[in-house]
Protein backbone atom coordinates (compact mmCIF):
# COMPACT_ATOMS: atom_id res chain seq x y z
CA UNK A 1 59.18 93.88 145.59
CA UNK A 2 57.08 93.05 142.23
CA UNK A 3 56.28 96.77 142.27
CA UNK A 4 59.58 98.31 142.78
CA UNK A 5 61.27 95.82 139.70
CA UNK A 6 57.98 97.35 137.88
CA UNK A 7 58.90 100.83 138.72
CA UNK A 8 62.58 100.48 137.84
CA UNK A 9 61.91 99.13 134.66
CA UNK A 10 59.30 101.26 133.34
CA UNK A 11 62.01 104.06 134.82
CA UNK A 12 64.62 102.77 132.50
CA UNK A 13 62.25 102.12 129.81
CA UNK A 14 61.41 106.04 129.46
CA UNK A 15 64.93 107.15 130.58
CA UNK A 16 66.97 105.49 127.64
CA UNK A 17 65.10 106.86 125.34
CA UNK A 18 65.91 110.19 126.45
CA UNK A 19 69.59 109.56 126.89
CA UNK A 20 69.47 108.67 123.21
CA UNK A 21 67.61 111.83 122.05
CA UNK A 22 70.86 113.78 124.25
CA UNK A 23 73.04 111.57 122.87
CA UNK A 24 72.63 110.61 119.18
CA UNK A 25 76.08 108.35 118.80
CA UNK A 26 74.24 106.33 122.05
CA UNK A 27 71.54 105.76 119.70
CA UNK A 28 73.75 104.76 116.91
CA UNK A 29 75.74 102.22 119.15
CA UNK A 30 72.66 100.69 120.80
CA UNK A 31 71.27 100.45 117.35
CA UNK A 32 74.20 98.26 115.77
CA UNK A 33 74.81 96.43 119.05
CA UNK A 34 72.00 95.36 120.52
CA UNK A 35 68.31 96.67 117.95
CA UNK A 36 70.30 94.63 114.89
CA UNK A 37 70.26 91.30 116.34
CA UNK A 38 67.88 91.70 118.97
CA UNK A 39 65.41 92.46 115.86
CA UNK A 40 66.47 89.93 113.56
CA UNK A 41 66.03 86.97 115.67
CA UNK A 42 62.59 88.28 116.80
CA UNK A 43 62.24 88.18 113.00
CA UNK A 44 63.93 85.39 112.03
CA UNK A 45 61.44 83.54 115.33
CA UNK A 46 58.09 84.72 113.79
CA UNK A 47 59.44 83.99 110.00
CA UNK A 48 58.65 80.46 110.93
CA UNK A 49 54.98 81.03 111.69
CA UNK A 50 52.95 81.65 108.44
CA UNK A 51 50.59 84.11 110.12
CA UNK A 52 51.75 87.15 112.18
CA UNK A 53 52.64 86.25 115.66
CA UNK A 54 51.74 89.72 116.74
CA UNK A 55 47.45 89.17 116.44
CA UNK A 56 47.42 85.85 118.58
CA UNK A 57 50.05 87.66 120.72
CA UNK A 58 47.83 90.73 121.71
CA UNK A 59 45.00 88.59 122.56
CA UNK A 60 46.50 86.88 125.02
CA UNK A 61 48.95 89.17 126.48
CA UNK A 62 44.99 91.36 127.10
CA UNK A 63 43.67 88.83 128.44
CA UNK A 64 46.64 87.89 130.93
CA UNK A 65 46.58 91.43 132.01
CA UNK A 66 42.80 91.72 132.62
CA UNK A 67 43.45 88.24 134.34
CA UNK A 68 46.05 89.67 136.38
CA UNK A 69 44.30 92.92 137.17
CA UNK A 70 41.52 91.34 139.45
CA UNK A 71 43.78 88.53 140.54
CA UNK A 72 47.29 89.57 141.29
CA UNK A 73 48.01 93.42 140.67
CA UNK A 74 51.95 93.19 141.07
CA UNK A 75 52.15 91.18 138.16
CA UNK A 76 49.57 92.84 135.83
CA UNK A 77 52.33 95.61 136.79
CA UNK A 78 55.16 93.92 136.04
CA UNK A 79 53.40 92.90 132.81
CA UNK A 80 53.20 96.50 131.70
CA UNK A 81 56.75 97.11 132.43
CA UNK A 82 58.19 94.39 130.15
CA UNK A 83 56.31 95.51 127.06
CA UNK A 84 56.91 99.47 127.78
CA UNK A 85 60.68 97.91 128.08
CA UNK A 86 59.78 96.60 124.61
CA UNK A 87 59.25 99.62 122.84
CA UNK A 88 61.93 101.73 125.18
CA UNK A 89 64.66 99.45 124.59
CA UNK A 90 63.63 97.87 120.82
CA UNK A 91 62.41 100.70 119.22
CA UNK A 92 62.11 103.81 120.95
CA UNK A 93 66.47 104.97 120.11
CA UNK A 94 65.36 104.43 116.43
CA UNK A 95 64.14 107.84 116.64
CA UNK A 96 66.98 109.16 117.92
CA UNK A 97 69.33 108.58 114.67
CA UNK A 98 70.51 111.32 112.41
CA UNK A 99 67.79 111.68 109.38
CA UNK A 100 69.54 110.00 106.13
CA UNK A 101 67.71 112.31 104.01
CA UNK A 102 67.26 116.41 104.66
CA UNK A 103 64.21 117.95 103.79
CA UNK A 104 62.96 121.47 103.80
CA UNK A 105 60.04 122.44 106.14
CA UNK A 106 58.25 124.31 103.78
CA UNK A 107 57.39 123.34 99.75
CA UNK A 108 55.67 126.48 97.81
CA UNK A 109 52.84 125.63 95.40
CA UNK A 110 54.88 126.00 91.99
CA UNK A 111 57.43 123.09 93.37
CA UNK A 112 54.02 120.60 94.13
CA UNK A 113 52.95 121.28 90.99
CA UNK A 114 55.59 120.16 88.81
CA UNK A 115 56.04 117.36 91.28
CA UNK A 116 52.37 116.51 90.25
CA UNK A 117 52.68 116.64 86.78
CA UNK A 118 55.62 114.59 86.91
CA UNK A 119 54.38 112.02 88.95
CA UNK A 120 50.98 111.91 86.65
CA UNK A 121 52.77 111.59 83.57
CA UNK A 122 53.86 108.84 84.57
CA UNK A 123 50.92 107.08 86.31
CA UNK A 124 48.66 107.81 83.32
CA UNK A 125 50.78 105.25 81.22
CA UNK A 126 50.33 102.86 83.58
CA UNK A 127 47.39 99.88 82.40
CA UNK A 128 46.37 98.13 85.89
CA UNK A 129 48.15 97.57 89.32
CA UNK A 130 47.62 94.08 89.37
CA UNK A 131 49.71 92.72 92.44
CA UNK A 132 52.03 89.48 91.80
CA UNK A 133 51.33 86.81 93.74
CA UNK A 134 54.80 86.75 95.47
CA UNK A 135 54.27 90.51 97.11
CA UNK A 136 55.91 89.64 100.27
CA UNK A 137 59.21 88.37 98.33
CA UNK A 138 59.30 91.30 95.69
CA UNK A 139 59.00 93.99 99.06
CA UNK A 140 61.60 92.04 100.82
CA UNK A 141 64.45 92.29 97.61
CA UNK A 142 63.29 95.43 97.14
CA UNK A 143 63.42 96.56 100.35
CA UNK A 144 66.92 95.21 100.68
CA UNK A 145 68.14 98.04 97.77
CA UNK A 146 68.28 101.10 100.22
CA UNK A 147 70.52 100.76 103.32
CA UNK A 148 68.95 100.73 106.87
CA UNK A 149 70.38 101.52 110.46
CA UNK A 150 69.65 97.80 110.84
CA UNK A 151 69.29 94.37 108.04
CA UNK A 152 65.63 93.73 106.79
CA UNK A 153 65.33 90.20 107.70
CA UNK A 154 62.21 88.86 107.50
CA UNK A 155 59.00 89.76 104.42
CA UNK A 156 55.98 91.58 105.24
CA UNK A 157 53.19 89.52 106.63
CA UNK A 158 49.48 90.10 105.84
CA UNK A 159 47.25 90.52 108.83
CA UNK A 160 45.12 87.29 109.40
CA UNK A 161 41.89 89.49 110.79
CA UNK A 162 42.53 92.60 109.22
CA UNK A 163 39.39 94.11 110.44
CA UNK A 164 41.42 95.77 113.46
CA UNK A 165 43.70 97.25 111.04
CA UNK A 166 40.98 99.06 108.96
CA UNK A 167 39.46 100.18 112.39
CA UNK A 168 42.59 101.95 113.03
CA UNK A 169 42.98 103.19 109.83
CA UNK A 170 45.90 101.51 109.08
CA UNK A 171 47.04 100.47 105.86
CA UNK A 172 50.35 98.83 107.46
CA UNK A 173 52.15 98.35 110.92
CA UNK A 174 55.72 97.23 112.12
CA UNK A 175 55.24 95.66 115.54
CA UNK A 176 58.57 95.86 117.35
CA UNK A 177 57.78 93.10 119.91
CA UNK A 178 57.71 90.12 117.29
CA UNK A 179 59.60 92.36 114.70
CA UNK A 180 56.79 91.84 112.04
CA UNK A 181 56.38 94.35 109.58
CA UNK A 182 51.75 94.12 108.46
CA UNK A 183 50.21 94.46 105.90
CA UNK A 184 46.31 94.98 105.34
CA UNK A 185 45.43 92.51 102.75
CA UNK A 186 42.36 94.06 102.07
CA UNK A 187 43.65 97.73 101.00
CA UNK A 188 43.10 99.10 97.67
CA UNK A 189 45.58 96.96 95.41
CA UNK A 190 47.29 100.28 94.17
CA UNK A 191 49.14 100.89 97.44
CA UNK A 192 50.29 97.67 99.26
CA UNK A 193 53.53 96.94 97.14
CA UNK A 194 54.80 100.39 98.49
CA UNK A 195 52.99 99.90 102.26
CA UNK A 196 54.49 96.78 102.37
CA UNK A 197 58.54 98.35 101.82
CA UNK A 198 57.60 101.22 103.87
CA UNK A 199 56.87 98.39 106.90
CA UNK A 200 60.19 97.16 105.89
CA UNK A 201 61.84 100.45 106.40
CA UNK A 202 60.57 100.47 110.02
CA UNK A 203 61.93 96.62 110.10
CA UNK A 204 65.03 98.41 109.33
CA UNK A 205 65.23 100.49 112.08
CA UNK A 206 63.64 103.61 110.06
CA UNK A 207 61.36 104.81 112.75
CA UNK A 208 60.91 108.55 111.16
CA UNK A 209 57.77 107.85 108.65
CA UNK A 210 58.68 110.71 106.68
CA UNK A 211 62.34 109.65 106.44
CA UNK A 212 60.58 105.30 106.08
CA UNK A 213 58.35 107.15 103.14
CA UNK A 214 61.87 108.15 101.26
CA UNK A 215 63.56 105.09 102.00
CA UNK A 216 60.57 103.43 100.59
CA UNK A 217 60.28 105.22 97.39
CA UNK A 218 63.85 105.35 96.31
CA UNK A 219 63.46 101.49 96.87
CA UNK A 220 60.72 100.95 95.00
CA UNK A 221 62.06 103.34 91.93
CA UNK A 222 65.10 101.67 92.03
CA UNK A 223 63.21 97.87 92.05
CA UNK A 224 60.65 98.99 89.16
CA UNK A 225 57.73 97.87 87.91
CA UNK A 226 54.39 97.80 90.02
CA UNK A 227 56.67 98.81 92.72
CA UNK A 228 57.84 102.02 91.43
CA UNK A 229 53.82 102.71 90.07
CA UNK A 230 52.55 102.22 93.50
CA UNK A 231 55.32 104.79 94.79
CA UNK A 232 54.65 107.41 92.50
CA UNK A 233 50.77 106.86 93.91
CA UNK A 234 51.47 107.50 97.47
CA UNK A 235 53.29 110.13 96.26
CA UNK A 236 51.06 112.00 94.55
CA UNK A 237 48.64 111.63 97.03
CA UNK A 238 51.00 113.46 99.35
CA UNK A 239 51.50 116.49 97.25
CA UNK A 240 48.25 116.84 96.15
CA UNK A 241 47.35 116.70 100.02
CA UNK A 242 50.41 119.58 100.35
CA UNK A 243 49.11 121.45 97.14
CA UNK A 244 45.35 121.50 98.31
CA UNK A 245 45.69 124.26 100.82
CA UNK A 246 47.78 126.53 98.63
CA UNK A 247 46.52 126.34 95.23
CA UNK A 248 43.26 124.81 95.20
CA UNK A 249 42.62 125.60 91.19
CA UNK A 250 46.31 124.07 90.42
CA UNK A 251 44.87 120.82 92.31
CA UNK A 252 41.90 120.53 90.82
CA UNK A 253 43.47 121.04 87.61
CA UNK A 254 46.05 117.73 88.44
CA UNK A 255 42.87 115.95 89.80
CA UNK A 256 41.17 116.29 86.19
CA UNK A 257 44.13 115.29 84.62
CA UNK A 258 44.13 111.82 85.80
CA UNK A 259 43.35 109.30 84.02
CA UNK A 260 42.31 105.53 83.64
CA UNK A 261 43.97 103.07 86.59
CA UNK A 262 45.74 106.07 87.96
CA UNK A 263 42.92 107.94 89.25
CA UNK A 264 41.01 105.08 90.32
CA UNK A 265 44.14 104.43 92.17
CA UNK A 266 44.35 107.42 93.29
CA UNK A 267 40.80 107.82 94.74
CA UNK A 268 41.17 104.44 96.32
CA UNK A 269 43.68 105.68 98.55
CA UNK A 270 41.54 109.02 99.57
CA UNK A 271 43.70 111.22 97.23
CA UNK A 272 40.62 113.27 96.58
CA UNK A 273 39.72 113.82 100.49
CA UNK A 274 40.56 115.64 103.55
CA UNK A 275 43.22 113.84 105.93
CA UNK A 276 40.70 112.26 108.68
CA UNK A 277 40.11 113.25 111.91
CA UNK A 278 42.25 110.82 113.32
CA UNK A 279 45.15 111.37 110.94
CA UNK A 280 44.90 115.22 111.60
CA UNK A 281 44.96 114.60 115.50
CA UNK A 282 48.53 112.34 114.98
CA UNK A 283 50.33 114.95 113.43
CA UNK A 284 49.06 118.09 115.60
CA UNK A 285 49.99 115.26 118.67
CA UNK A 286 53.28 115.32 117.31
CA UNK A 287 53.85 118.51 116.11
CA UNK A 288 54.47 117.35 112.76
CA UNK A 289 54.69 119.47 109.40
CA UNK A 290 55.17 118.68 106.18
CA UNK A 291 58.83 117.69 106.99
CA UNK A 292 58.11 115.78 110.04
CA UNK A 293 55.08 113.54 108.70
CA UNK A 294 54.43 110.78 105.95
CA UNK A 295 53.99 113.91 103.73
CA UNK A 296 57.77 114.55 103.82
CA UNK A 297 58.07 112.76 100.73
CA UNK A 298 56.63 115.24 99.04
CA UNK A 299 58.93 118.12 100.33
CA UNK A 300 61.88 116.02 98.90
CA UNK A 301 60.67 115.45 95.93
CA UNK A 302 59.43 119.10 95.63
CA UNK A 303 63.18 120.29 96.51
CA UNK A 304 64.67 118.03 94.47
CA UNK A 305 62.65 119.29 91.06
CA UNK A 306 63.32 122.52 92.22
């Protein structure tokens, strides 16, 4: 019996999600009814724990299911089925939702480089990215400035171990189970107050990261300061990464032209590499271009210079 509740469940779990990809205005409804609250009580639950929930949480939920693997199979099953019912039901229909921001597939080489200059100009003034000591609270209130499919409820958290974070390569996460948006404390200063509202975007139901990358960088403009520095960062980093392949004297040009904090910044984050392996296997996974990746941003700027 275990196995056919398992079955029907993981059914649903990958069914929904399709209905809401054939239906967008499903999406929408399921979004405002049922991901809005659903996700800000999760949210609203963890708030009250000063560490994220979601590292104890994936301990023990692996070591219940390798417990219930040699022990009792039907519920290691049924285990599986509740958290793919997690992310088919909580977060999978976010993709589903009409992009809030258009953004051409393709950005030519002149378009990247004014971006660049722009962005550099401004980076170059900048003295330090020091990080205030109330992060979490300044990404929250600036978070809260763009709208969302869905309220931002909670602040980031910072990842207790973060080792498994920089194994993964990962800067940031939003964990839809516990509705915790993390945050590697350890990476480079320059780019956590704009990680940290790009986590929030996904809090808000933003599951597109190139659409979460605009969200997060008219948010961070619009709140100023260290926020708006560390936006302008990430951004440059993604159209220099764009403006590589197609001018490669034009980029090395920008790359000399940085200066002081903003190109130690900017080297912190890997500006001055290739994409990894790892990153590079994501996006041909999901069939991602410019327009359908965290390097969106740069499109949209690069259109709107244009």
């Amino acid at each position: 019996m275990l196995y056919i509740v398992a079955g029907a469940l993981s059914a649903l779990s990958l069914l929904f999600p399709l209905a809401c990809r054939l239906w967008p205005a499903l999406a929408q409804g399921w979004m405002e009814a049922v991901f809005a609250p659903a996700a800000g009580a999760l949210a609203a639950l963890a708030s009250k724990c000063p560490f994220p929930l979601a590292e104890p949480l994936a301990l023990l939920l692996a070591a219940l299911f390798v417990l219930l693997l040699f022990r009792w199979r039907r519920g290691a099953c049924l285990l599986l089925a509740v958290l793919l019912a997690g992310y088919g039901f909580l977060w999978a229909p976010a993709y589903s939702l009409p992009a809030a921001y258009a953004v051409s597939k393709d950005a030519d080489a002149a378009a990247l480089t004014a971006v660049c200059d722009e962005l550099i100009e401004r980076l170059n003034a900048r003295k330090d990215f020091a990080l205030p000591n109330d992060l979490g609270a300044r990404a929250l209130a600036a978070a809260r400035l763009v709208e969302t499919p869905a309220p931002i409820s909670a602040a980031p958290k910072f990842a207790r171990y973060p080792e498994w974070m920089r194994a993964f390569s990962l800067a940031g996460l939003y964990v839809p189970w516990t509705a915790e948006a993390l945050c590697d404390p350890t990476a480079p200063e320059a780019g956590q107050p704009f990680t940290a509202v790009h986590e929030l975007m996904h809090m808000g139901g933003v599951a597109d990261e190139g659409q979460a990358n605009i969200c997060a960088y008219i948010a961070c403009q619009r709140y100023g300061g260290i926020f708006a520095a560390s936006a302008d960062l990430w951004a440059l980093k993604y159209a220099m990464d764009a403006l590589r392949p197609l001018d490669a004297d034009a980029w090395s040009a920008r790359l000399a032209a940085l200066d002081g904090a903003a190109r130690d910044g900017f080297f912190a984050l890997g500006g001055a590499s290739s994409a990894s392996l790892a990153e590079e296997s994501v996006l041909r996974l999901g069939g991602a271009g410019i327009a359908g990746d965290y390097g969106a941003l740069a499109a949209w700027l690069a259109a709107r210079i244009v």
